[in-house]
Protein backbone atom coordinates (compact mmCIF):
# COMPACT_ATOMS: atom_id res chain seq x y z
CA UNK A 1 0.00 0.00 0.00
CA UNK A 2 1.22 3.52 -1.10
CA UNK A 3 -0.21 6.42 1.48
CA UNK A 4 0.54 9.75 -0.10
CA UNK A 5 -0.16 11.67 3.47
CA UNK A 6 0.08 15.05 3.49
CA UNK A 7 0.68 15.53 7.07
CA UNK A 8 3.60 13.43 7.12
CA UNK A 9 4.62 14.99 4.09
CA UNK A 10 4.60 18.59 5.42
CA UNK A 11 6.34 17.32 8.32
CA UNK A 12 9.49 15.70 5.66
CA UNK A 13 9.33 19.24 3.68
CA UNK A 14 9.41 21.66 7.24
CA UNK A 15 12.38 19.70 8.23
CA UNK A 16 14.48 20.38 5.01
CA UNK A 17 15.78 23.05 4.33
CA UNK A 18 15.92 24.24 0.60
CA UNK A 19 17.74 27.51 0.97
CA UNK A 20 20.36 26.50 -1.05
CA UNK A 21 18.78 24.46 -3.77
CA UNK A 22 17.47 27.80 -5.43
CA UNK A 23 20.40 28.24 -8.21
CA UNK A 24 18.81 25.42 -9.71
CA UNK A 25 15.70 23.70 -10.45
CA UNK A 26 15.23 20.46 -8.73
CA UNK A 27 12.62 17.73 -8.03
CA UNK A 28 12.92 15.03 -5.06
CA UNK A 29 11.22 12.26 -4.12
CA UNK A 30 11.36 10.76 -0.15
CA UNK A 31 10.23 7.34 0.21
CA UNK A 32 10.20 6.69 3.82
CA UNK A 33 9.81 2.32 4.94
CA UNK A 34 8.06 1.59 7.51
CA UNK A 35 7.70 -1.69 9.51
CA UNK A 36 9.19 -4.48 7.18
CA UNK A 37 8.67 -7.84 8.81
CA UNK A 38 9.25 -10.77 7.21
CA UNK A 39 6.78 -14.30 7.67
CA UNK A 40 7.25 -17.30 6.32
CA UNK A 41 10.00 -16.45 4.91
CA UNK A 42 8.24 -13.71 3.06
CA UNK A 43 9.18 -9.68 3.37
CA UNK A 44 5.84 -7.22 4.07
CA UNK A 45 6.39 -4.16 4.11
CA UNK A 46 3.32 -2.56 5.33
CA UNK A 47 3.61 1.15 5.06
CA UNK A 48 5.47 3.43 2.39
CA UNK A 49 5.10 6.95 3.19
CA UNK A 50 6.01 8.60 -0.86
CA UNK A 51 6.25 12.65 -1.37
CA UNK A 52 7.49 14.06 -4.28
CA UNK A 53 8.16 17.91 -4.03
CA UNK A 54 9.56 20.26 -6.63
CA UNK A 55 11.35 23.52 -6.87
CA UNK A 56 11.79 26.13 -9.44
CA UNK A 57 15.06 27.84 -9.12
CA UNK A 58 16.56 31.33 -10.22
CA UNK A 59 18.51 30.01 -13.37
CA UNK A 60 14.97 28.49 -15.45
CA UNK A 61 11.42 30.09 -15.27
CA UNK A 62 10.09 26.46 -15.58
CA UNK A 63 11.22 23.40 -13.92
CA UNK A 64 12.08 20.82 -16.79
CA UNK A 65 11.48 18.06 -14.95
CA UNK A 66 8.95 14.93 -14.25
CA UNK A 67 7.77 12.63 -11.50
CA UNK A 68 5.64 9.62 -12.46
CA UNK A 69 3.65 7.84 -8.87
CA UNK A 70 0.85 6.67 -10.82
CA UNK A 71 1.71 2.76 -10.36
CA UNK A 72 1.75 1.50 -7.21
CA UNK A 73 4.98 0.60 -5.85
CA UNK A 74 6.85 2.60 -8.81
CA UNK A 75 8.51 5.64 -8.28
CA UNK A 76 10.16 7.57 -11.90
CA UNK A 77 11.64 10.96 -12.12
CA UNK A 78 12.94 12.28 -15.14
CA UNK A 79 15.46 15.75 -15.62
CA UNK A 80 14.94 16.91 -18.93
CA UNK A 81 17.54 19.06 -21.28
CA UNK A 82 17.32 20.82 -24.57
CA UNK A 83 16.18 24.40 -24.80
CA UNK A 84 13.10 26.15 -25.19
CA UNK A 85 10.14 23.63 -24.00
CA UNK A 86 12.51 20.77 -25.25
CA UNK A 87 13.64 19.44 -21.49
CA UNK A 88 9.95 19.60 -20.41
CA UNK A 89 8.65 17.61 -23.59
CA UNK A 90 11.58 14.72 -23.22
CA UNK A 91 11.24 14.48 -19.09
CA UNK A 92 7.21 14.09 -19.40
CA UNK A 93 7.67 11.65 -22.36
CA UNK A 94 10.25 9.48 -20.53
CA UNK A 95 8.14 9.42 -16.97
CA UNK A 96 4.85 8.47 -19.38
CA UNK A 97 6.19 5.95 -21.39
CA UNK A 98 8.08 4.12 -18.51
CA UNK A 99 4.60 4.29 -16.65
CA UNK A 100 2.37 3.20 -19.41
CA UNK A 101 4.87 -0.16 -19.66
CA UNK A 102 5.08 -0.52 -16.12
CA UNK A 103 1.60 -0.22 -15.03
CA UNK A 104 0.30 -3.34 -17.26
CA UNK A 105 2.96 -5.97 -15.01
CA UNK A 106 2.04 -7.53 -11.92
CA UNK A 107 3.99 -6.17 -8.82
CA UNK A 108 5.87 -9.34 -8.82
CA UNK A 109 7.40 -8.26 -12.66
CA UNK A 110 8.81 -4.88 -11.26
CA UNK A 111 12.20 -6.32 -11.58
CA UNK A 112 15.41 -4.84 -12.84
CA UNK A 113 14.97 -5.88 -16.13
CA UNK A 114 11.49 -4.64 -16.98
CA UNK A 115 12.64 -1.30 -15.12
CA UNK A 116 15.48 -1.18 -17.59
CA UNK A 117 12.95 -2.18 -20.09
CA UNK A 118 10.78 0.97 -19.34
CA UNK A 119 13.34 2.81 -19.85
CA UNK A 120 14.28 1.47 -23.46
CA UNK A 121 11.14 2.41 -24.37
CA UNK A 122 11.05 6.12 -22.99
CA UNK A 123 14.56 6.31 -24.78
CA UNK A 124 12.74 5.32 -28.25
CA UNK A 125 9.47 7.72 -27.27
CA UNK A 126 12.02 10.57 -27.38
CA UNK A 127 13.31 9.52 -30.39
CA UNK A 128 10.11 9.51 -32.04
CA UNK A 129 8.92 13.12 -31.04
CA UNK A 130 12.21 14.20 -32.76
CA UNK A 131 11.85 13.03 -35.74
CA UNK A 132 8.12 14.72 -35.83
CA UNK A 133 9.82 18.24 -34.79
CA UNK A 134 12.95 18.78 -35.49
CA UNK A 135 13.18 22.16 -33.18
CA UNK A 136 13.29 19.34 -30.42
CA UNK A 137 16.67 17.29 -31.81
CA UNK A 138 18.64 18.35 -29.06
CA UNK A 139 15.74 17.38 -25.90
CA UNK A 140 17.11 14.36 -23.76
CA UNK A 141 16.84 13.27 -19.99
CA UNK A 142 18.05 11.43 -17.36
CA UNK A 143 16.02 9.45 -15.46
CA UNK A 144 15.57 7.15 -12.54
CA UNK A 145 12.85 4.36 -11.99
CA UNK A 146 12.32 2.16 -8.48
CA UNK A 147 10.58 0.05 -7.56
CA UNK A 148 9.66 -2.60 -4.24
CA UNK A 149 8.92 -5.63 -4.01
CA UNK A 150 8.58 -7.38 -0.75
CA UNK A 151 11.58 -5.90 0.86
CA UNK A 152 13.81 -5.59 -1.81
CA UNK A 153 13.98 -1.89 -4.05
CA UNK A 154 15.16 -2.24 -7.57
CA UNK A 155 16.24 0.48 -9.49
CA UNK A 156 17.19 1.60 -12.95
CA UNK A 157 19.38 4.82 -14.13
CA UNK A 158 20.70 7.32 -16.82
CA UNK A 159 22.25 9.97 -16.30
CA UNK A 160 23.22 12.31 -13.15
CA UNK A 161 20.05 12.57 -11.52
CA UNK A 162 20.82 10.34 -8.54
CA UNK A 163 18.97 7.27 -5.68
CA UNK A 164 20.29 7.80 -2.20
CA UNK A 165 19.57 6.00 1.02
CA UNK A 166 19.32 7.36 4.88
CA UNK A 167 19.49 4.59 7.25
CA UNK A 168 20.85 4.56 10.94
CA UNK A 169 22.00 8.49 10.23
CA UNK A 170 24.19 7.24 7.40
CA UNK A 171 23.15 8.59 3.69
CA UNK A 172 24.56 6.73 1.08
CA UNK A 173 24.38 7.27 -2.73
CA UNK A 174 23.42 4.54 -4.72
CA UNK A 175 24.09 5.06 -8.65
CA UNK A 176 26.93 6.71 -10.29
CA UNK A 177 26.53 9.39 -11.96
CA UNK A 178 27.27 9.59 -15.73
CA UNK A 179 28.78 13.06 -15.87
CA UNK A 180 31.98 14.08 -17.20
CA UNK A 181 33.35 15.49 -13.87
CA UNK A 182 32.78 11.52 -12.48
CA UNK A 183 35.11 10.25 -14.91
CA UNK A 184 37.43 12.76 -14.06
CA UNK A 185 37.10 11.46 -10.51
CA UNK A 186 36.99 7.82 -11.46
CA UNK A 187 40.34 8.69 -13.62
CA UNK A 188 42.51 10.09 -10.18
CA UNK A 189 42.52 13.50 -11.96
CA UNK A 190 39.86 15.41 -9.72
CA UNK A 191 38.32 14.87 -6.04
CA UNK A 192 35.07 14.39 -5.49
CA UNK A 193 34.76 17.88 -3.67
CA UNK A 194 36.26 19.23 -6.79
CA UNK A 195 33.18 17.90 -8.54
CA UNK A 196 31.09 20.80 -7.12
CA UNK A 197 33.09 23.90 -8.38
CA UNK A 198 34.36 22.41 -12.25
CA UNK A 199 33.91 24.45 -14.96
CA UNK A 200 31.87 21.26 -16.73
CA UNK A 201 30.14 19.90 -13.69
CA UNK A 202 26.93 19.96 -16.12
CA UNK A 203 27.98 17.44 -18.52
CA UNK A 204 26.44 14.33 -19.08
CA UNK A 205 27.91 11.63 -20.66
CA UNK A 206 25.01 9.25 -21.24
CA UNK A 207 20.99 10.57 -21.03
CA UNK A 208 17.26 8.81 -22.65
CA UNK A 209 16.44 9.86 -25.99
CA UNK A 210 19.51 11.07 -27.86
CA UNK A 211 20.97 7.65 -29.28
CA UNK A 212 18.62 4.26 -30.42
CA UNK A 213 21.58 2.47 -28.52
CA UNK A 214 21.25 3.19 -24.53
CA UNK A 215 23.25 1.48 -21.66
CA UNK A 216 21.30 1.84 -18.63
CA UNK A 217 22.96 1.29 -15.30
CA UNK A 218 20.27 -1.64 -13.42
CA UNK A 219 20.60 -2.40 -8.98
CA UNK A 220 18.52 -3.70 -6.39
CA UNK A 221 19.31 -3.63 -2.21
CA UNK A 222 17.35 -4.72 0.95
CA UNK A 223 15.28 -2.04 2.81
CA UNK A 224 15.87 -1.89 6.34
CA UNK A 225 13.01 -0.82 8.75
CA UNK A 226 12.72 3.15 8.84
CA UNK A 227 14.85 3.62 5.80
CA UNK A 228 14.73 6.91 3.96
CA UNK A 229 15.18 6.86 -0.41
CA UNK A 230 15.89 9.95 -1.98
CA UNK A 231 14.97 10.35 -5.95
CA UNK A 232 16.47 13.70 -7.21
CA UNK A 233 17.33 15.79 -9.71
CA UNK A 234 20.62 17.39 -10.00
CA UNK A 235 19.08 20.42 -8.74
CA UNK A 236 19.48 19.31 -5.11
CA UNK A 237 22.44 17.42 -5.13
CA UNK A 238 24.61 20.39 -6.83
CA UNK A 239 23.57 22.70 -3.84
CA UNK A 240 26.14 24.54 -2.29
């Protein structure tokens, strides 16, 4: 069961503080576990607490990104690219198409794979749009999509948009970023506090709906009781 509950959401969103996310747009979503217990050798988890909250910064009028909760147990956000009304089109396309696929599997076929899978697909949905308006050739995304199942999240990813976890006051990122400053820090040449200040910190290297042929990074992990998951743009995590 998914409760979207406002009062626990207003209670998440008064106890972080967005002062400096304003230089850029972002979009977050907090999926708090609850109460995982495990019978017959079965995980339950019988409470997810979901919000997903955006923010329009001082750099864009409009926030060119997209959150898709429509299926239950899914959670896709998308951080579109590409000038005038292109980033908006590509995110919304990507978070649809993903959702459309998804929401026709059982919960048990919320795997990896098919997450991957949805992705694929919202890869060749951009594709398509472009070749219908060519003003639009340079619109991509990154994008993110979870899911649970029992006790177990899965998760799919493409580009710097980023899945954290917050458990037992340690938060830990998940996926790796596919930027040009990480390869500089995979390489030795930069630090990962240098990452924050380079000159091309806003490079991607990989993103949905700019080549037919897409590598998309796949995971899964256990949820521990009172876990915290963070979905965001890069909006939030290049705060300073």
């Amino acid at each position: 069961m998914v409760l979207h509950n406002d009062s626990i959401s207003e209670e998440i969103v008064s106890n972080v503080s967005y002062e400096s996310f304003y230089l850029m747009d972002c979009f977050i979503i907090f999926l708090g576990f609850m109460h995982i217990c495990r019978k017959h050798g079965q995980a339950l988890v019988s409470m997810i607490l979901t919000l997903g909250d955006s923010r329009t910064g001082l750099v864009r009028k409009v926030n060119e990104d997209a959150i898709n909760l429509d299926v239950e147990n899914v959670y896709i956000l998308a951080d579109g690219m590409g000038g005038y009304e292109g980033g908006q089109i590509a995110s919304t396309l990507a978070v649809e198409s993903a959702g459309n696929f998804l929401e026709r599997l059982e919960p048990a076929e919320l795997s990896e794979s098919n997450l991957k899978e949805s992705i694929l697909l919202a890869n060749q949905a951009i594709l398509d749009r472009k070749q219908d308006d060519d003003q639009f050739l340079s619109m991509g995304t990154t994008m993110i999509a979870a899911s649970v199942i029992g006790d177990t999240l899965n998760w799919a990813h493409v580009g710097d948009s980023r899945l954290y976890v917050w458990h037992d006051n340690i938060l830990k990122q998940i996926t790796t970023d596919h930027s040009f400053v990480m390869e500089l820090v995979n390489e030795g040449k930069i630090s990962r506090e240098d990452m924050r200040f380079h000159p091309r910190k806003n490079e991607i290297t990989r993103a949905v709906g700019i080549e037919k042929s897409l590598t998309v990074d796949t995971g899964h992990f256990k949820l521990d009781n009172d876990s915290l998951v963070l979905l965001c743009s890069d909006g939030l995590t290049h705060s300073s």
